[in-house]
Protein backbone atom coordinates (compact mmCIF):
# COMPACT_ATOMS: atom_id res chain seq x y z
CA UNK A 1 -61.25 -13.07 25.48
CA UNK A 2 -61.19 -16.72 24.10
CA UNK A 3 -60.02 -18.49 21.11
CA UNK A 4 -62.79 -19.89 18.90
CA UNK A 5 -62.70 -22.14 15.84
CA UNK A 6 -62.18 -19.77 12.45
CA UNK A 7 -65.48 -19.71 10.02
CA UNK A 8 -63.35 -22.04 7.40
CA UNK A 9 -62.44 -24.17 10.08
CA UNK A 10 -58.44 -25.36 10.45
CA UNK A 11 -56.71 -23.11 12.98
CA UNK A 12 -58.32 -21.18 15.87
CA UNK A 13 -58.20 -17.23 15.92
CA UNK A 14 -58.43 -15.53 19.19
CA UNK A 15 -61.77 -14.20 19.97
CA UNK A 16 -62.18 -10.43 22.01
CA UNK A 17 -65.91 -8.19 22.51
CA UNK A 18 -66.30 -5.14 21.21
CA UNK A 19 -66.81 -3.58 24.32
CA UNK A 20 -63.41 -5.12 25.61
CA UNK A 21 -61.55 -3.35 22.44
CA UNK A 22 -64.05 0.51 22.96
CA UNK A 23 -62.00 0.31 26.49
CA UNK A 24 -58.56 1.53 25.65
CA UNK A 25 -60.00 4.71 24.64
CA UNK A 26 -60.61 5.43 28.36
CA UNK A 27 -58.09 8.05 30.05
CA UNK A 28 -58.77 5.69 33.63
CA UNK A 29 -58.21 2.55 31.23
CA UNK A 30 -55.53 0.15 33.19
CA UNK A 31 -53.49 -2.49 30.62
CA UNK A 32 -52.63 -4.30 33.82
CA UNK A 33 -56.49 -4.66 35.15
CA UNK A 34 -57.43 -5.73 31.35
CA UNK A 35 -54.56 -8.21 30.99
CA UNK A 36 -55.71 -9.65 34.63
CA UNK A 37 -59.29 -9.72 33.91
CA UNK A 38 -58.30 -11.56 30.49
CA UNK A 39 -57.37 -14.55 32.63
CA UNK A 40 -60.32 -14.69 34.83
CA UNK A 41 -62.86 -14.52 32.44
CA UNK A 42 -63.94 -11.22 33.97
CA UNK A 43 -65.18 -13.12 36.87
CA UNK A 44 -62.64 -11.33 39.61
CA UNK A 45 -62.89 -11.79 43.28
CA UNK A 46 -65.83 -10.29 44.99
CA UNK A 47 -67.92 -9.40 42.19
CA UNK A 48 -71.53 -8.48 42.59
CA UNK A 49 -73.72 -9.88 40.50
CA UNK A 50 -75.62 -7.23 38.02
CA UNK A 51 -79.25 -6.59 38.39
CA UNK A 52 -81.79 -8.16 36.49
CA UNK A 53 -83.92 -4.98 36.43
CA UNK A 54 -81.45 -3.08 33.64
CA UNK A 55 -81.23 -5.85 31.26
CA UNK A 56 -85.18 -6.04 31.14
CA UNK A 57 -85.28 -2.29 30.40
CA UNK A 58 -82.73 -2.29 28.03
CA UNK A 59 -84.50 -5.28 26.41
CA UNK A 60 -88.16 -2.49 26.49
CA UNK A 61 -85.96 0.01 24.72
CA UNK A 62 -84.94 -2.26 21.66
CA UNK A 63 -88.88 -3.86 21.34
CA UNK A 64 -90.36 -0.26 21.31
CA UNK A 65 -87.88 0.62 18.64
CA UNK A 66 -88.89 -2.61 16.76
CA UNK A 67 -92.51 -1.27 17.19
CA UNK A 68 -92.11 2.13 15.71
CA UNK A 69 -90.25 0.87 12.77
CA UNK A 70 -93.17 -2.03 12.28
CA UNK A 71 -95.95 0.24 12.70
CA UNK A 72 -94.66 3.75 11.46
CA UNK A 73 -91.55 2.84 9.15
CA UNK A 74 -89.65 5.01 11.46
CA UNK A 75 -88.06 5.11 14.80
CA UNK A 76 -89.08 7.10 17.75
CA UNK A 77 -88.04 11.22 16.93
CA UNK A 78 -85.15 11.26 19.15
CA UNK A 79 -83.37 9.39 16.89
CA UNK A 80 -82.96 11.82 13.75
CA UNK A 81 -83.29 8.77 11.41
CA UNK A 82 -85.64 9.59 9.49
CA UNK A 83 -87.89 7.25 7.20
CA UNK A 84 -86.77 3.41 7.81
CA UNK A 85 -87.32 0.06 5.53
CA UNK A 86 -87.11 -1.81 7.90
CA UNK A 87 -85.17 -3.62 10.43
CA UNK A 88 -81.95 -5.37 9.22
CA UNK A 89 -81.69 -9.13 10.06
CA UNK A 90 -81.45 -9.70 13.52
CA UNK A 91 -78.08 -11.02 14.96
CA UNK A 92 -76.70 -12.08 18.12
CA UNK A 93 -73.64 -11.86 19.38
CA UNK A 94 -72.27 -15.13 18.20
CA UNK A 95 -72.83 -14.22 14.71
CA UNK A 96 -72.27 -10.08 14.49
CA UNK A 97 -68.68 -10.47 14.11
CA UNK A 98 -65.27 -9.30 11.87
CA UNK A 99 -61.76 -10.62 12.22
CA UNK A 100 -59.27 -8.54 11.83
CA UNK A 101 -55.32 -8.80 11.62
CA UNK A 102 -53.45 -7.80 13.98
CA UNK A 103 -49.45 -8.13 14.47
CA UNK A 104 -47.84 -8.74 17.91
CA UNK A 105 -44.39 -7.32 18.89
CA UNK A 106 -42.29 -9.63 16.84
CA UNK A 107 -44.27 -9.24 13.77
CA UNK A 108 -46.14 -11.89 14.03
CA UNK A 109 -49.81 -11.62 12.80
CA UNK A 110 -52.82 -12.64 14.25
CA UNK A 111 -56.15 -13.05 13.74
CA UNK A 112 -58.33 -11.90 16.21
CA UNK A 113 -62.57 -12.69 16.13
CA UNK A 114 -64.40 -9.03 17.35
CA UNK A 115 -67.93 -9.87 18.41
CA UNK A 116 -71.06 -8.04 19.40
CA UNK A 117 -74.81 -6.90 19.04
CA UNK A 118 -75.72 -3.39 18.58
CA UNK A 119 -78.86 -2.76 19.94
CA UNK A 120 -80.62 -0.94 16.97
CA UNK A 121 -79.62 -1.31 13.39
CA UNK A 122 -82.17 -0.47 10.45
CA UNK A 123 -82.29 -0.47 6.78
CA UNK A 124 -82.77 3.64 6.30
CA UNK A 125 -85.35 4.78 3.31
CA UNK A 126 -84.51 7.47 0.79
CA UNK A 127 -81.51 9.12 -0.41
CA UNK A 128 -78.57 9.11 2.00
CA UNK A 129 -74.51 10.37 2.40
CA UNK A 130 -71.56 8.48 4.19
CA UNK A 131 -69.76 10.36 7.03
CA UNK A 132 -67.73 11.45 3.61
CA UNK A 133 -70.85 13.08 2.40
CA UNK A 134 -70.29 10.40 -0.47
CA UNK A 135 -73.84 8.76 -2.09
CA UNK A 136 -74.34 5.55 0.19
CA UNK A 137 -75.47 2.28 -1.38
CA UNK A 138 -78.27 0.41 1.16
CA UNK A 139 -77.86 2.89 3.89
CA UNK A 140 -78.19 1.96 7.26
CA UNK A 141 -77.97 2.95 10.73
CA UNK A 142 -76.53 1.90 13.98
CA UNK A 143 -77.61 2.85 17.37
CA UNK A 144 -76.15 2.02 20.74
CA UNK A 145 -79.21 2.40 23.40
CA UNK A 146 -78.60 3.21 27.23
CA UNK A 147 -80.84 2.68 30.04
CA UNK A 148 -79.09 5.74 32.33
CA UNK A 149 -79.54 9.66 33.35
CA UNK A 150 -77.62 11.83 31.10
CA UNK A 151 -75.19 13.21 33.69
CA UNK A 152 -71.62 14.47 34.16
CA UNK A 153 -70.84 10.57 34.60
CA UNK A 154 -72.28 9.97 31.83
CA UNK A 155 -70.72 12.36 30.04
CA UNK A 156 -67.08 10.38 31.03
CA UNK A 157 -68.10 7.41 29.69
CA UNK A 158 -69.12 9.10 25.80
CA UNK A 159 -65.65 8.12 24.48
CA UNK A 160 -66.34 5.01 25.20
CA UNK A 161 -69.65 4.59 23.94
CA UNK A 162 -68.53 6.21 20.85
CA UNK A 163 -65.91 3.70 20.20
CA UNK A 164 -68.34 0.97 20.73
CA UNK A 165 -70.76 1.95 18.11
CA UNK A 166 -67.84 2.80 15.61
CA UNK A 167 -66.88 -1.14 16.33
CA UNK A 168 -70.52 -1.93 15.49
CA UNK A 169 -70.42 0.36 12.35
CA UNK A 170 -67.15 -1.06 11.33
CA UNK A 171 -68.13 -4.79 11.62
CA UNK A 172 -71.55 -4.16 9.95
CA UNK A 173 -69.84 -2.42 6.93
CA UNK A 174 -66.96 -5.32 7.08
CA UNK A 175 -70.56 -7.53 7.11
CA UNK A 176 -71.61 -6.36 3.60
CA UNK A 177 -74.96 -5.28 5.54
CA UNK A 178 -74.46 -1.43 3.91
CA UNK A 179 -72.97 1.95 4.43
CA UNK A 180 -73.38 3.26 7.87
CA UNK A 181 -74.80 6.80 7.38
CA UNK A 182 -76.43 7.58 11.07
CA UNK A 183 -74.76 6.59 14.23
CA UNK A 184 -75.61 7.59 18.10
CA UNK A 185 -75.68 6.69 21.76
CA UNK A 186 -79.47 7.04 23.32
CA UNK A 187 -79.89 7.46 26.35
CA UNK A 188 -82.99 6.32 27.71
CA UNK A 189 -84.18 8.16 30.85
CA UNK A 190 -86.33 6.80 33.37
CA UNK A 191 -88.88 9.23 34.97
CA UNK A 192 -91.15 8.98 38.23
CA UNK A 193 -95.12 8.79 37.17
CA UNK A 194 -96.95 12.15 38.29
CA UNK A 195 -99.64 9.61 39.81
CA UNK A 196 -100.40 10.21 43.53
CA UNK A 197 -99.39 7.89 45.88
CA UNK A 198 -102.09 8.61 48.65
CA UNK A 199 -104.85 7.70 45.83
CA UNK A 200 -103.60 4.51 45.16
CA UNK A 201 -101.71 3.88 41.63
CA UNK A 202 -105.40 2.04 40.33
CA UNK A 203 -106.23 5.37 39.33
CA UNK A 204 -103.28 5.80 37.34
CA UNK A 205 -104.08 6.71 33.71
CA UNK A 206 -103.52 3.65 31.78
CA UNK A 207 -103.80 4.61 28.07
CA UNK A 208 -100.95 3.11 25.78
CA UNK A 209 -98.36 5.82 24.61
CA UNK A 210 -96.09 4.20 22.43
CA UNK A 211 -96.65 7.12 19.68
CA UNK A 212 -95.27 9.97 21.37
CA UNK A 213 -91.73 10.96 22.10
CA UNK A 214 -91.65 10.51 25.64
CA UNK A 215 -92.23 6.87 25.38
CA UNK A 216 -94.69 5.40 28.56
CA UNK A 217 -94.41 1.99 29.14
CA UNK A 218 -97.18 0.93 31.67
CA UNK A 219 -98.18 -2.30 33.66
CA UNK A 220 -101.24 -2.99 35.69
CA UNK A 221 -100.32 -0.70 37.95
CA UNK A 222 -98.48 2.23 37.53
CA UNK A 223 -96.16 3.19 35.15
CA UNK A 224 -92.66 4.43 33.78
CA UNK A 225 -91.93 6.61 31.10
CA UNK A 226 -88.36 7.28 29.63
CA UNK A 227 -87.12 10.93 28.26
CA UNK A 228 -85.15 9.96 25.21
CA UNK A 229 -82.19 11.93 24.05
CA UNK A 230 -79.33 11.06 22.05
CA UNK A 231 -76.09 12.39 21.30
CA UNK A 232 -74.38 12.10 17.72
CA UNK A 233 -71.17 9.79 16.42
CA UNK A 234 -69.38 12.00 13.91
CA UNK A 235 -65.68 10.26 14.18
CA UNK A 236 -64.15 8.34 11.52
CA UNK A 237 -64.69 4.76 12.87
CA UNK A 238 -63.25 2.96 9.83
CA UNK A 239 -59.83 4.26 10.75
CA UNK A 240 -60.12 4.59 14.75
CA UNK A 241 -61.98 1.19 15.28
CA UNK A 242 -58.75 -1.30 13.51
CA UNK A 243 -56.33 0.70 15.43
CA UNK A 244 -57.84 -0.14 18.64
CA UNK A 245 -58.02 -3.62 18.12
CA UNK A 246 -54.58 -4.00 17.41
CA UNK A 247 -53.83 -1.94 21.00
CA UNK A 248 -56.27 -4.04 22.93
CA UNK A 249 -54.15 -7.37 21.17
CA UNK A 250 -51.15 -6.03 22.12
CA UNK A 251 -52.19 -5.24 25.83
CA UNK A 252 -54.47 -8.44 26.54
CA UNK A 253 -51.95 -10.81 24.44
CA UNK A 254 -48.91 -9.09 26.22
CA UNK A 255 -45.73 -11.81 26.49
CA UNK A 256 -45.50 -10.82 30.59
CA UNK A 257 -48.38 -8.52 32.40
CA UNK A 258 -48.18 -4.49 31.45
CA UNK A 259 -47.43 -1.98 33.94
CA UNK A 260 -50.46 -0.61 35.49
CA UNK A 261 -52.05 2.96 34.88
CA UNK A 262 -50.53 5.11 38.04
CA UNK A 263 -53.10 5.85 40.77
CA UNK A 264 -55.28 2.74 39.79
CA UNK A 265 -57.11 2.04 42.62
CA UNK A 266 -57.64 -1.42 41.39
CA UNK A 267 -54.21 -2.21 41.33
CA UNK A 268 -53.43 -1.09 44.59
CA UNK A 269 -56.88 -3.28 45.97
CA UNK A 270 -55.09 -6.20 43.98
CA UNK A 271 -51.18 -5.60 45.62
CA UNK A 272 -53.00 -5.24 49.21
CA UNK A 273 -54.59 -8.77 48.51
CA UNK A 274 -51.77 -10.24 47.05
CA UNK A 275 -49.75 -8.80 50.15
CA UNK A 276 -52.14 -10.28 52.75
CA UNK A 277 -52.82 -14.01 51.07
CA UNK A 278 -48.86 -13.66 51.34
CA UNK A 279 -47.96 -12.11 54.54
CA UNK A 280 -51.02 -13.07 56.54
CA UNK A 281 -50.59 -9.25 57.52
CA UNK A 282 -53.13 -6.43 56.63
CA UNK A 283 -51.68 -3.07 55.36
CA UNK A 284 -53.18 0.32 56.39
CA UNK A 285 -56.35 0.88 55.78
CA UNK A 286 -55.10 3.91 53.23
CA UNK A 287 -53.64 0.92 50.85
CA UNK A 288 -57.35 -0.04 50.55
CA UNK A 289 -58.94 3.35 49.51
């Protein structure tokens, strides 16, 4: 959450990801942790830093799709996309990006910059249908990949993965890139090699499987494959996705900092710290859990 300089330069716009907006969907969603969080830069106190290991495999998961559409005009079978052009033009997160108006409490509008990078988004072949089952002009579609187990946690997160790729659908549209016709979160699912341990992974079978729908990836030793399963985005994004920017503005730009979601546990971790720096006094030990 930032301001950056507007594309026709002159005044600045304030700047927010699309994951930060895809958040207020969340029933645990706190305004008060998200206006805090604003202010440090996401950087709070104590954070660990993320391991390097899931950004490499999310980065295998976009260069395998890359490969199938390169080599077989299509993407691997989980997705349900069926014959591809292509990949559309590649963009980073500086330059995937809408701004939308929003209006603050006093009427007041705003511009606010929505940035972000879906992971997969191709030029689809052939005949295809908007989510109104109208005739779409240069379909396209947008996928949101994820490097986790499909389980019941999982499962908590959907709405917010859903609101995510809607951003990225909306933006892209917004973009003039094409209709969005085929949307989905895939979940790519490390598995354990069947190799023996006791032999030694040099025996390991090392053929390359890129063609098959269990995807392997191998090194010199070893190897990993990934199940790949993905679930379908059906919503409406181009009505949902504007409305939740202009509820994230209103929470993150709030004139004085919102109440907090009751029973967050990371507002009650933040009043314990702010009581101690205070007090020089610790509170229970219940205060903390």
């Amino acid at each position: 959450m930032r301001k950056v300089k507007a594309p026709a330069g002159g005044d600045y716009e304030l700047s927010l990801s699309v994951r930060a907006v895809a958040q207020v969907v969340m029933a645990d969603y706190c305004p008060r942790c998200g206006y805090l969080l604003k202010f440090l830069h996401d950087a709070y106190p104590y954070k660990m830093p993320f391991p390097g290991v899931f950004s490499v495999l999310d980065s295998v998961s976009k260069d395998v799709c890359c490969d199938f559409v390169y080599r077989l005009s299509r993407l691997p079978a989980a997705y349900r996309a069926g014959p591809v052009r292509g990949i559309a033009a590649a963009y980073t997160w500086q330059t995937f990006g809408w701004t939308y108006l929003v209006v603050d409490l006093k009427g007041t509008k705003h511009r606010v910059r929505v940035q972000g990078a879906p992971d997969v988004l191709v030029r689809l072949a052939g005949k295809r249908t908007d989510h109104a089952g109208r005739p779409a002009t240069n379909p396209i579609a947008i996928y949101d990949n994820k490097t986790a187990t499909l389980t019941a946690g999982q499962d908590a997160l959907f709405p917010f993965y859903v609101a995510q790729v809607g951003g990225y659908s909306d933006i892209a549209e917004r973009m003039g890139l094409g209709t969005c016709c085929k949307r989905g979160i895939v979940y790519w699912q490390p598995k354990a090699t069947e190799c023996d341990v006791d032999v030694g992974y040099e025996e390991c079978e090392r053929e390359q499987k890129y063609y098959k729908d269990a995807v392997k990836i191998q090194e010199t030793k070893g190897a990993c494959w990934f199940e790949v399963e993905m679930k379908d985005v059906t919503d409406d994004f181009r009505t949902n996705f504007p409305n939740l920017v202009q509820i994230a503005f209103q929470n993150l730009w709030a004139t004085k900092v919102p109440a907090g979601r009751a029973g967050c546990k990371n507002c009650d971790a933040i009043d314990a710290l702010v009581h101690l720096a205070t007090t020089k006094e610790p509170l229970e030990i219940s205060h903390y859990i």
